[in-house]
PDB file of N, CA and C in Angstrom:
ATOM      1  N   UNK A   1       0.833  -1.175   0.000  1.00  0.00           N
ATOM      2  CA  UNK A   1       0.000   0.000   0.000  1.00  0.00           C
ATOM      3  C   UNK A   1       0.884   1.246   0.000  1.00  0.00           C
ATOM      4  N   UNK A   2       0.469   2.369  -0.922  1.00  0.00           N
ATOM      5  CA  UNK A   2       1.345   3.341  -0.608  1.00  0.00           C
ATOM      6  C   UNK A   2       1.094   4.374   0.511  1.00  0.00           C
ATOM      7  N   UNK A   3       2.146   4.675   0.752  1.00  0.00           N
ATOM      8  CA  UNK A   3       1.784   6.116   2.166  1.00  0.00           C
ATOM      9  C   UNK A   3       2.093   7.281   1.450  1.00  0.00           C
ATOM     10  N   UNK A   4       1.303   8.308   1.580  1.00  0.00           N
ATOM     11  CA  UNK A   4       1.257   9.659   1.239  1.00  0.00           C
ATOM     12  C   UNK A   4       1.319  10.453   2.595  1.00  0.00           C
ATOM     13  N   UNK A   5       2.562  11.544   2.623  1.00  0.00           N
ATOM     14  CA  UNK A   5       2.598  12.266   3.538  1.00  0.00           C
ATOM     15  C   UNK A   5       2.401  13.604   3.485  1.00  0.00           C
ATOM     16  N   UNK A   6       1.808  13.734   2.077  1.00  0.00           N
ATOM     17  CA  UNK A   6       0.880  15.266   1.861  1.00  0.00           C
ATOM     18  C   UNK A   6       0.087  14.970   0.870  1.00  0.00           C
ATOM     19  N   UNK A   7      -1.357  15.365   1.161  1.00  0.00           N
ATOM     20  CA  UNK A   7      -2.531  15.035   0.699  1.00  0.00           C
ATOM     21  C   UNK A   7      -3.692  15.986   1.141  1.00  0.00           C
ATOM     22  N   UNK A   8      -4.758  15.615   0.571  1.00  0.00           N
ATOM     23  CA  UNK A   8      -6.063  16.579   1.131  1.00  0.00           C
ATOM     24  C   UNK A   8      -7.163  15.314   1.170  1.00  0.00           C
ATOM     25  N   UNK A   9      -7.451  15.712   2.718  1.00  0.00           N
ATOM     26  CA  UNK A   9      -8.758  14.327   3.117  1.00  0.00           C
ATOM     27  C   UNK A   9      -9.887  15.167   2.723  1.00  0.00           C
ATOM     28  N   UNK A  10     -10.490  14.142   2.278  1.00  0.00           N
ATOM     29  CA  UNK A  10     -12.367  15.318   1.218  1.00  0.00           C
ATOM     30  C   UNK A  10     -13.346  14.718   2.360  1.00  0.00           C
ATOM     31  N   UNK A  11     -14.113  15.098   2.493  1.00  0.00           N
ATOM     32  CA  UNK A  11     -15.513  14.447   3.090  1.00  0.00           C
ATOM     33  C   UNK A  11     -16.772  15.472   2.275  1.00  0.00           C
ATOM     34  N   UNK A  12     -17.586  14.732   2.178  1.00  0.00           N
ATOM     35  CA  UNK A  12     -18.749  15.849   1.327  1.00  0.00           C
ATOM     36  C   UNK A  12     -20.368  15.057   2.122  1.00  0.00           C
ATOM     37  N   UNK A  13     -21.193  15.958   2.319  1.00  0.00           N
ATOM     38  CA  UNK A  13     -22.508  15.376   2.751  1.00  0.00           C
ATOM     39  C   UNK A  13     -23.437  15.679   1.463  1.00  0.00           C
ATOM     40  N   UNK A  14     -24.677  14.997   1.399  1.00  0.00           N
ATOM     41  CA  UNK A  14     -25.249  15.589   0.081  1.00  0.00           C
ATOM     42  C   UNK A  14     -26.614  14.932   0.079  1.00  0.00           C
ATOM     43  N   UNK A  15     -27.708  15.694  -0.628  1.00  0.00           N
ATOM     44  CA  UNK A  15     -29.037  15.521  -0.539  1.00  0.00           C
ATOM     45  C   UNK A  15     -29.397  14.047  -1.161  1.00  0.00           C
ATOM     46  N   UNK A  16     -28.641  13.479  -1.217  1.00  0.00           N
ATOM     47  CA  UNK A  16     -29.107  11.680  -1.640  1.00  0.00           C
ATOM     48  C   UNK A  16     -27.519  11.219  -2.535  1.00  0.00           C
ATOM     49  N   UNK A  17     -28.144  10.314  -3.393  1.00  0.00           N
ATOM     50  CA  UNK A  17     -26.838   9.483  -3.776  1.00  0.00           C
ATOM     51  C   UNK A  17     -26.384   9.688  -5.607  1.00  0.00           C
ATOM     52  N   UNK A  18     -26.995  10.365  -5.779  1.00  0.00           N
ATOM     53  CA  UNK A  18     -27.112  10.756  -7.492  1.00  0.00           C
ATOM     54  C   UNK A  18     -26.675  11.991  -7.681  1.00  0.00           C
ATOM     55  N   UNK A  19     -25.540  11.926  -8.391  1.00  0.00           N
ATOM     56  CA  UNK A  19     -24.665  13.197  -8.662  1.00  0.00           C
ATOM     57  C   UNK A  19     -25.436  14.222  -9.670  1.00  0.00           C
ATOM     58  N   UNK A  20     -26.102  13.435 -10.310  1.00  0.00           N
ATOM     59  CA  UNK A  20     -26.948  13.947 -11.544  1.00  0.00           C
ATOM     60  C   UNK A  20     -28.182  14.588 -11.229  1.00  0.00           C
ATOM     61  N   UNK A  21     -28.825  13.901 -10.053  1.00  0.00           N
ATOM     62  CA  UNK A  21     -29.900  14.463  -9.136  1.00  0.00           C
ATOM     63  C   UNK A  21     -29.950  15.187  -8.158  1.00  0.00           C
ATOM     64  N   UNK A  22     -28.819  14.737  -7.212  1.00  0.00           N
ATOM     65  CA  UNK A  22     -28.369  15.536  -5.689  1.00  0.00           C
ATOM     66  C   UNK A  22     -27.411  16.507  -5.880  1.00  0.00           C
ATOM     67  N   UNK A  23     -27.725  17.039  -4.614  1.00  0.00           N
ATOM     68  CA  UNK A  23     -26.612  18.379  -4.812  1.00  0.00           C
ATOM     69  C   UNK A  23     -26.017  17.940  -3.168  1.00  0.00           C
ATOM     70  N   UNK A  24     -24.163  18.648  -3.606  1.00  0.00           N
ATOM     71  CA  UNK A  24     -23.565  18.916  -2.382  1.00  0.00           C
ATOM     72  C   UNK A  24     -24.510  19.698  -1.159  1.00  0.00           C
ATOM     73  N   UNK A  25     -24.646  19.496   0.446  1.00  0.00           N
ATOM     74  CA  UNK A  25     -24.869  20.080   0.924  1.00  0.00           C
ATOM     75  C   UNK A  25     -23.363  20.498   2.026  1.00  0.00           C
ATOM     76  N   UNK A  26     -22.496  19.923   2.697  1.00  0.00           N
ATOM     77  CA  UNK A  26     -21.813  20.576   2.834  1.00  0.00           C
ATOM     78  C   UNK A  26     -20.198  19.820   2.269  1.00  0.00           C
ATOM     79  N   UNK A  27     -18.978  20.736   2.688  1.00  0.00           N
ATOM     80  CA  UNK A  27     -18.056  20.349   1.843  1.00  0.00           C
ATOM     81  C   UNK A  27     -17.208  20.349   3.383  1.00  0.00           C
ATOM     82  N   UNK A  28     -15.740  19.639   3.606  1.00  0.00           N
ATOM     83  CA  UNK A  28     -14.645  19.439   4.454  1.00  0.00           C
ATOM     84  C   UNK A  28     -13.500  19.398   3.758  1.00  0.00           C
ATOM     85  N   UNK A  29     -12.453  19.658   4.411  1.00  0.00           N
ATOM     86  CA  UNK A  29     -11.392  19.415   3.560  1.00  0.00           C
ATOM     87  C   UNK A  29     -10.384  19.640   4.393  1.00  0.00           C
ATOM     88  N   UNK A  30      -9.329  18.683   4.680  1.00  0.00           N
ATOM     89  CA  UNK A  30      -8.493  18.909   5.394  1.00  0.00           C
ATOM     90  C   UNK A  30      -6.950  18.649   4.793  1.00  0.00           C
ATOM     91  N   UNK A  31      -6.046  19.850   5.033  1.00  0.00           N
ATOM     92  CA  UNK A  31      -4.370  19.899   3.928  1.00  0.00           C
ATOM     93  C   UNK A  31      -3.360  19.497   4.914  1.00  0.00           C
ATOM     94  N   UNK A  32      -2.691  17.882   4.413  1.00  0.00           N
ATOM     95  CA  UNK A  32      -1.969  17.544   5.440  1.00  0.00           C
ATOM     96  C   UNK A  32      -0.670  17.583   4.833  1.00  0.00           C
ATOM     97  N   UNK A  33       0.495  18.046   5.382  1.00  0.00           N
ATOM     98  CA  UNK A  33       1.931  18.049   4.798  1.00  0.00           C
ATOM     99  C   UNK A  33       2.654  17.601   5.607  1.00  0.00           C
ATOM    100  N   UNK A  34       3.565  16.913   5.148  1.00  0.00           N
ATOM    101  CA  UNK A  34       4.965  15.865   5.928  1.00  0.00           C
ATOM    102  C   UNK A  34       4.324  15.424   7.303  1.00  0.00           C
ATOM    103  N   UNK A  35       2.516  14.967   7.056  1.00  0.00           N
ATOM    104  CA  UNK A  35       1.999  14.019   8.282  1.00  0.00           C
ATOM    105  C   UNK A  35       1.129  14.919   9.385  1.00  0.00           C
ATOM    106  N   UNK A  36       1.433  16.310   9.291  1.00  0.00           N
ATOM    107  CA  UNK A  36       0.862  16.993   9.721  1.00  0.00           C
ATOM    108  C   UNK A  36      -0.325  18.178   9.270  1.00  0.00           C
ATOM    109  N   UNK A  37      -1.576  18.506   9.762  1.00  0.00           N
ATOM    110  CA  UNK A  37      -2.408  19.195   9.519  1.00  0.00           C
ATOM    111  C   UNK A  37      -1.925  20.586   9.406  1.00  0.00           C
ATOM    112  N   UNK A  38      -2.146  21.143   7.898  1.00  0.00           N
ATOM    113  CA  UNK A  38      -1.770  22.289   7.985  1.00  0.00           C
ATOM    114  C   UNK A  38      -2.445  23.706   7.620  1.00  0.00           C
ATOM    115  N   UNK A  39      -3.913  22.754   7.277  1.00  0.00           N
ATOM    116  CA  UNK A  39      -5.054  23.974   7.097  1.00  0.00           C
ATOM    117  C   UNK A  39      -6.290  23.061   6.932  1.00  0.00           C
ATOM    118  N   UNK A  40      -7.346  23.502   7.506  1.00  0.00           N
ATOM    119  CA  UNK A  40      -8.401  23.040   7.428  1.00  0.00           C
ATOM    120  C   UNK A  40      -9.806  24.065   6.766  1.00  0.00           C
ATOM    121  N   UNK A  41     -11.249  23.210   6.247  1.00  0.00           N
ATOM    122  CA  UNK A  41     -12.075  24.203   5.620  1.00  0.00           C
ATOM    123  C   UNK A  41     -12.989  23.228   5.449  1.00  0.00           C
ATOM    124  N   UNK A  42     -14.451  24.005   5.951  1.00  0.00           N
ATOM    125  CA  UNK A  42     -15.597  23.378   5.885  1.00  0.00           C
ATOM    126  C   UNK A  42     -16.954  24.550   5.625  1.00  0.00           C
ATOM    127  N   UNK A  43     -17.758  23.871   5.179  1.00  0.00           N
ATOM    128  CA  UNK A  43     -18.486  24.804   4.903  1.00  0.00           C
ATOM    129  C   UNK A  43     -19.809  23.642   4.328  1.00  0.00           C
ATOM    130  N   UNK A  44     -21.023  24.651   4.940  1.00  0.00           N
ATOM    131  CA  UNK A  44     -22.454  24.260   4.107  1.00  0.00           C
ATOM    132  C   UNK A  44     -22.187  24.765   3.042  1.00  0.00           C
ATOM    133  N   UNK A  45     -23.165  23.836   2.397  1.00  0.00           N
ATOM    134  CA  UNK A  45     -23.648  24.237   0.807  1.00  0.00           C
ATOM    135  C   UNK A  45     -25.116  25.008   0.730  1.00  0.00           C
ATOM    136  N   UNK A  46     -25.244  26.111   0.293  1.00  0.00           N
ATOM    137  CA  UNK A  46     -26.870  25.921  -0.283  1.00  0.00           C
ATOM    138  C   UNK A  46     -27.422  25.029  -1.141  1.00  0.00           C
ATOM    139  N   UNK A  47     -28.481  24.860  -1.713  1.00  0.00           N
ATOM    140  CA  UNK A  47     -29.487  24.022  -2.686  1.00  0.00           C
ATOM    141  C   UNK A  47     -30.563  24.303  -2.453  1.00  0.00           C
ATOM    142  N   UNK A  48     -31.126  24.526  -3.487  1.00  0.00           N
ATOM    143  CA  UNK A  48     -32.889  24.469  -3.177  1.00  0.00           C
ATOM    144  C   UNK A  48     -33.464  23.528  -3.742  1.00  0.00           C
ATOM    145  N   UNK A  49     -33.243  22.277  -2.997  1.00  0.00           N
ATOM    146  CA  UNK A  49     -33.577  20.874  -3.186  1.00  0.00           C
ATOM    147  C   UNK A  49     -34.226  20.855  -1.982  1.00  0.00           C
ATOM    148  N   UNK A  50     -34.679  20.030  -1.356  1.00  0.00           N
ATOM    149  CA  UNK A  50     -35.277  19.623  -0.294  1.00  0.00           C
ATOM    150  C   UNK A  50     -34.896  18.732   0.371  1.00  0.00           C
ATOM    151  N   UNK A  51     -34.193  18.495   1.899  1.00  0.00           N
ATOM    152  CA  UNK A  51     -33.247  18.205   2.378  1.00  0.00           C
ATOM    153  C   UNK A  51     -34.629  16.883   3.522  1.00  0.00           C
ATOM    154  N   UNK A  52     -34.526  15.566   2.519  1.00  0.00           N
ATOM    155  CA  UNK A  52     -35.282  14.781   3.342  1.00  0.00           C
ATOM    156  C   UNK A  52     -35.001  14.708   4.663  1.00  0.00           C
ATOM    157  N   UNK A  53     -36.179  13.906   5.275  1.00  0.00           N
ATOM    158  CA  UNK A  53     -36.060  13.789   6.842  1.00  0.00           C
ATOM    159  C   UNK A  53     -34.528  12.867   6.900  1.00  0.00           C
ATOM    160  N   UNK A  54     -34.581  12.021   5.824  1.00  0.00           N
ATOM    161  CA  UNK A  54     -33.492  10.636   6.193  1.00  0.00           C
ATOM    162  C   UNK A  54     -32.315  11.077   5.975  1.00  0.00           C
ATOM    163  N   UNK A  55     -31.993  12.030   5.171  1.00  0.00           N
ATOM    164  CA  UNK A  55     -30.832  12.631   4.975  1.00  0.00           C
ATOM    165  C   UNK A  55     -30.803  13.459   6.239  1.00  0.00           C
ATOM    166  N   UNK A  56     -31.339  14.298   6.674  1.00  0.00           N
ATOM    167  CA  UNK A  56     -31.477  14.889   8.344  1.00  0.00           C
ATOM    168  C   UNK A  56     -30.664  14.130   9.051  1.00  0.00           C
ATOM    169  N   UNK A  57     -31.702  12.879   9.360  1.00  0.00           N
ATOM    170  CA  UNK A  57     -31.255  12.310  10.332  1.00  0.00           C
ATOM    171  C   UNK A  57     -29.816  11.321  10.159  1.00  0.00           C
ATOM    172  N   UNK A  58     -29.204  11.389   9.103  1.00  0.00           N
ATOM    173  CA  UNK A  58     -28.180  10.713   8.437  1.00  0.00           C
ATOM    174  C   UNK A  58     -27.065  11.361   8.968  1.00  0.00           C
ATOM    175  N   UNK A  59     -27.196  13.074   8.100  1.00  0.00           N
ATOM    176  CA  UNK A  59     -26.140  14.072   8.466  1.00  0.00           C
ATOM    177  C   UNK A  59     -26.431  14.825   9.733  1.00  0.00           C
ATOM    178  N   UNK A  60     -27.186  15.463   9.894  1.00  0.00           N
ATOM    179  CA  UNK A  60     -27.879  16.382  11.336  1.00  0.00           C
ATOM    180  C   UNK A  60     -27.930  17.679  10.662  1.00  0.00           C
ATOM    181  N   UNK A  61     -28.153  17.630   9.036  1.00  0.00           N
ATOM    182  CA  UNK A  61     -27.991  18.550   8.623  1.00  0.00           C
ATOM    183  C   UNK A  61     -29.420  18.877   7.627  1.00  0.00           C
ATOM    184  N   UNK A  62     -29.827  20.425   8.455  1.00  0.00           N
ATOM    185  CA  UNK A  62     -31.326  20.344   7.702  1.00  0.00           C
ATOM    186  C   UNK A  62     -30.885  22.081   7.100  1.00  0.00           C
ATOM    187  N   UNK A  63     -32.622  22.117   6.598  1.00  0.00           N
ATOM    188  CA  UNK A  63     -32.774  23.478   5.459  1.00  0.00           C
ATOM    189  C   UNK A  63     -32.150  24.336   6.281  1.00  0.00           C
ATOM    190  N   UNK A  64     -32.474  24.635   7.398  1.00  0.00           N
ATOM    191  CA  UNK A  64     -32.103  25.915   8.288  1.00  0.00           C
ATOM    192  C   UNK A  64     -30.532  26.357   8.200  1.00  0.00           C
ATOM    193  N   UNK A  65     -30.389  24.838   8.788  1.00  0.00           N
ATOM    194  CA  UNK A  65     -28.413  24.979   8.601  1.00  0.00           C
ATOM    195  C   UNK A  65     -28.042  25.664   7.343  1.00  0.00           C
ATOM    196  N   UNK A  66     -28.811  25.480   5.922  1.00  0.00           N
ATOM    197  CA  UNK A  66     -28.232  26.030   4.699  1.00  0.00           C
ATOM    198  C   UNK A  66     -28.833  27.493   4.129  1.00  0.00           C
ATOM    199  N   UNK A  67     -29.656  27.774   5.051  1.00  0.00           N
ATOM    200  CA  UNK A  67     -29.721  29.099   4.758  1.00  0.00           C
ATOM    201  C   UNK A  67     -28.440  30.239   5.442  1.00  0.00           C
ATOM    202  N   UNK A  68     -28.417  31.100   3.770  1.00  0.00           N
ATOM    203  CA  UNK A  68     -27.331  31.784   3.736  1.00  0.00           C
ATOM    204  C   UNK A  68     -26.160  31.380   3.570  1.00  0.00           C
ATOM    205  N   UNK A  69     -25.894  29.909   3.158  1.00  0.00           N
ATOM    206  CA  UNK A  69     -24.277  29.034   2.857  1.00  0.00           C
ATOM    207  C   UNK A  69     -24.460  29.566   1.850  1.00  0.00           C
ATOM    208  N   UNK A  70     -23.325  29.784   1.043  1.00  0.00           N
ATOM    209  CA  UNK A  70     -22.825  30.225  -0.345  1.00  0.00           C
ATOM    210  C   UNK A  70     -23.114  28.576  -1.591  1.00  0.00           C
ATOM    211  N   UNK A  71     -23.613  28.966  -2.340  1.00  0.00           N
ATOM    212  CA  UNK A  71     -23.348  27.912  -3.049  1.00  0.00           C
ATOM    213  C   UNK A  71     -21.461  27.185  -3.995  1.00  0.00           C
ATOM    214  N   UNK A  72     -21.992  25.986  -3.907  1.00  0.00           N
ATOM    215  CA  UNK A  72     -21.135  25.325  -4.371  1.00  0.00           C
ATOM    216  C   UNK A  72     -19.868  25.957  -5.483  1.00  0.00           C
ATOM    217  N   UNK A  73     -20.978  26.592  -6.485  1.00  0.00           N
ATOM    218  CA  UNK A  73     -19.901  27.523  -7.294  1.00  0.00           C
ATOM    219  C   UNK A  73     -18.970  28.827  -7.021  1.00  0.00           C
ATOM    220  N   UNK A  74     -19.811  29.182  -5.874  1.00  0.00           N
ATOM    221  CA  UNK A  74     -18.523  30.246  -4.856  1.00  0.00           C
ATOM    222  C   UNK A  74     -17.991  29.914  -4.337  1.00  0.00           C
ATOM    223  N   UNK A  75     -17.791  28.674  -3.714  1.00  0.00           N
ATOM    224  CA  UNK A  75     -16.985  27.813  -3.139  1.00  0.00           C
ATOM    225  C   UNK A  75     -15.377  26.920  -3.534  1.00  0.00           C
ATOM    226  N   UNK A  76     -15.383  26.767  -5.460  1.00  0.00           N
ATOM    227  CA  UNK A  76     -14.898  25.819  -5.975  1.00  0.00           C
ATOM    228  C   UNK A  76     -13.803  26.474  -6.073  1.00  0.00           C
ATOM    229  N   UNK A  77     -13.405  28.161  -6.079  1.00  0.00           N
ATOM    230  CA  UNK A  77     -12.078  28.383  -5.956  1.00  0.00           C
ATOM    231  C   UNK A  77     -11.244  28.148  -5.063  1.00  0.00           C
ATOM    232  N   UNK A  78     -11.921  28.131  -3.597  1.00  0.00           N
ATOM    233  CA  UNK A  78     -11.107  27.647  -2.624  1.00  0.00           C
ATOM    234  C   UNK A  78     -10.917  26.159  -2.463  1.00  0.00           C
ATOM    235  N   UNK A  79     -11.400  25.130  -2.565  1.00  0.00           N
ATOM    236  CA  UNK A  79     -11.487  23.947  -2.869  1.00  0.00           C
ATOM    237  C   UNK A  79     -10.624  24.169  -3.764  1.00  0.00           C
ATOM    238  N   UNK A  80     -10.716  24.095  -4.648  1.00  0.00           N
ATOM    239  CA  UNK A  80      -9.651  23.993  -6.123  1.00  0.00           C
ATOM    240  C   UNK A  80      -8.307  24.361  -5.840  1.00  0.00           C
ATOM    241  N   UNK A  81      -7.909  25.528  -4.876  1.00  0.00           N
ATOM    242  CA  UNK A  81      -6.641  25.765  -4.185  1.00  0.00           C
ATOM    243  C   UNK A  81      -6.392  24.896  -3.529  1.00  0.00           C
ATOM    244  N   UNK A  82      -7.436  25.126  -2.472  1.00  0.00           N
ATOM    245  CA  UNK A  82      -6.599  23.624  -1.162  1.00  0.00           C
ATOM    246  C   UNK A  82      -6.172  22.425  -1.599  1.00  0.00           C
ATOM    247  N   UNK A  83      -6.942  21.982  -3.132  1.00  0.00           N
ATOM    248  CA  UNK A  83      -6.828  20.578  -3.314  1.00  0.00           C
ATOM    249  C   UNK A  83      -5.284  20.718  -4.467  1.00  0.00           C
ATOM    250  N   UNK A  84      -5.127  21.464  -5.056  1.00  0.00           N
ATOM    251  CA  UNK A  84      -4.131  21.659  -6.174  1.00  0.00           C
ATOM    252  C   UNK A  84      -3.967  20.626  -6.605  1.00  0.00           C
ATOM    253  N   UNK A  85      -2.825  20.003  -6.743  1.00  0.00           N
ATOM    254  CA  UNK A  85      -2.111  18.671  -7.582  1.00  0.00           C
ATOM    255  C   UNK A  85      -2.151  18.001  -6.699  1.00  0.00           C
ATOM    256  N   UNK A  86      -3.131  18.128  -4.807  1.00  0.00           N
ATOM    257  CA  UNK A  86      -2.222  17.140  -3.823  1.00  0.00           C
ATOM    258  C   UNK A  86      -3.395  15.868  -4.427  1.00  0.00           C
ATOM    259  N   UNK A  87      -2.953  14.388  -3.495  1.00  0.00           N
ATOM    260  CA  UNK A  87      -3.551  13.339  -3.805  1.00  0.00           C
ATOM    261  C   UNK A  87      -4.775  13.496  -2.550  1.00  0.00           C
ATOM    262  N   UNK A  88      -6.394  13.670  -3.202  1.00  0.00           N
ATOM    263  CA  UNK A  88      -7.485  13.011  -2.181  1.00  0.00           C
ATOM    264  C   UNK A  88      -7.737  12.026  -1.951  1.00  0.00           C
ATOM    265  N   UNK A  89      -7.776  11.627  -0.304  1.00  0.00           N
ATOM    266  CA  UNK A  89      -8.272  10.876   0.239  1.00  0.00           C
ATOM    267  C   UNK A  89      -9.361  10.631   1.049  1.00  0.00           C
ATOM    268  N   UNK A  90     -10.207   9.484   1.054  1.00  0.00           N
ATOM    269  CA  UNK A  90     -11.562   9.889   1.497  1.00  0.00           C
ATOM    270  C   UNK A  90     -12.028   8.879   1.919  1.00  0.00           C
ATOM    271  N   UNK A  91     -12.985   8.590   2.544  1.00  0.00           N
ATOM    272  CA  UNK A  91     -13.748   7.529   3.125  1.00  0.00           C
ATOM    273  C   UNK A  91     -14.708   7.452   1.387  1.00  0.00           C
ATOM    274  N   UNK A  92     -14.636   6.459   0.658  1.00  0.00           N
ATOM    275  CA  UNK A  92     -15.801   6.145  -0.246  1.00  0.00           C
ATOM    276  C   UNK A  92     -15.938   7.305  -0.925  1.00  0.00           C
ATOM    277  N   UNK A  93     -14.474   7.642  -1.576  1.00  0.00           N
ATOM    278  CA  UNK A  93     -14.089   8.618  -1.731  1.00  0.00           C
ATOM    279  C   UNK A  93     -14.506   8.523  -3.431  1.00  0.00           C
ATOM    280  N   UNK A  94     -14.777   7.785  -3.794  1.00  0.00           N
ATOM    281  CA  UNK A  94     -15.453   7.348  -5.371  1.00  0.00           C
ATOM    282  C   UNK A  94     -16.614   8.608  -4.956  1.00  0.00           C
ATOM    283  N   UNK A  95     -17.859   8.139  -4.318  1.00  0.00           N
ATOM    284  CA  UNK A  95     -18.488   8.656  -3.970  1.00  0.00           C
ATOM    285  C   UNK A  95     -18.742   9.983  -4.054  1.00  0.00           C
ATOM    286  N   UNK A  96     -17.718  10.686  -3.455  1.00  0.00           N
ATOM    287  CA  UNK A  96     -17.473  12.077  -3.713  1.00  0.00           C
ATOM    288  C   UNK A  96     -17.223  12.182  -4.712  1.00  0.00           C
ATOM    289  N   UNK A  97     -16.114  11.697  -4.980  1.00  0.00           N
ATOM    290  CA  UNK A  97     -15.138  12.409  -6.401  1.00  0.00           C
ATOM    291  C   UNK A  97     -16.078  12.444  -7.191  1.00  0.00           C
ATOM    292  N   UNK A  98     -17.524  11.741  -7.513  1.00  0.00           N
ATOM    293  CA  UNK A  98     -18.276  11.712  -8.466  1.00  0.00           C
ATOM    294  C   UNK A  98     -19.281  12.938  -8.786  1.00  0.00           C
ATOM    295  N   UNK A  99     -19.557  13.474  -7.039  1.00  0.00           N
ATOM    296  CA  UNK A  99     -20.312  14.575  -7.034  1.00  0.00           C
ATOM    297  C   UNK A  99     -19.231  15.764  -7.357  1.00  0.00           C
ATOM    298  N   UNK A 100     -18.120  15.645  -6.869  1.00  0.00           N
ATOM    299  CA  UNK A 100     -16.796  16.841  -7.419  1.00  0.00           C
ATOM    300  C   UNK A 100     -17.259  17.273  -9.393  1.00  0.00           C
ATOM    301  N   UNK A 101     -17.238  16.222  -9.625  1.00  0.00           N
ATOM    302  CA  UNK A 101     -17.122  16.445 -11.276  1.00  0.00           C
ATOM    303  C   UNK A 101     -18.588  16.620 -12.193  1.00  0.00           C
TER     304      UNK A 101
END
């Protein structure tokens, strides 16, 4: 297995499981160099999707929380910095990467 000692860990929450259908609701991102944390960034998403009960109770994350988050596309410059050329890593990180693109 290889070890990476600078990378960016992704985590993303999101209104169901269809990239094509769902939207990001919030984004994480954490910049680790030579093993250590060296900047962190999180943030809700807006959407005006409708944020089921099961997704609620999944994330703990409802409509209220996303009023006034910036959407996703004001968001992608900073993301796009933090992440640069490093390698993401992620829990089911397919997952994400799918809603990323």
């Amino acid at each position: 297995m290889r070890q990476f000692s600078n990378y960016v860990a992704l985590d993303l929450e999101t209104t169901g499981l269809n990239p094509f259908t769902d939207d990001i609701i919030e984004v994480a991102l954490v910049k680790v160099r030579e093993g250590k944390i060296t900047e962190q960034f999180s943030s809700f998403v807006f959407t005006p999707l409708q944020i089921s009960q099961h997704v609620s109770y999944l994330t703990g994350i409802t409509a209220k929380d996303l009023e006034g988050a910036p959407d996703f596309i004001s968001l992608l410059p900073k993301l796009q910095e933090l992440i640069g050329d490093n390698p993401i890593l992620g829990h089911n990180i397919f997952f994400d990467w799918s809603f990323l693109m």
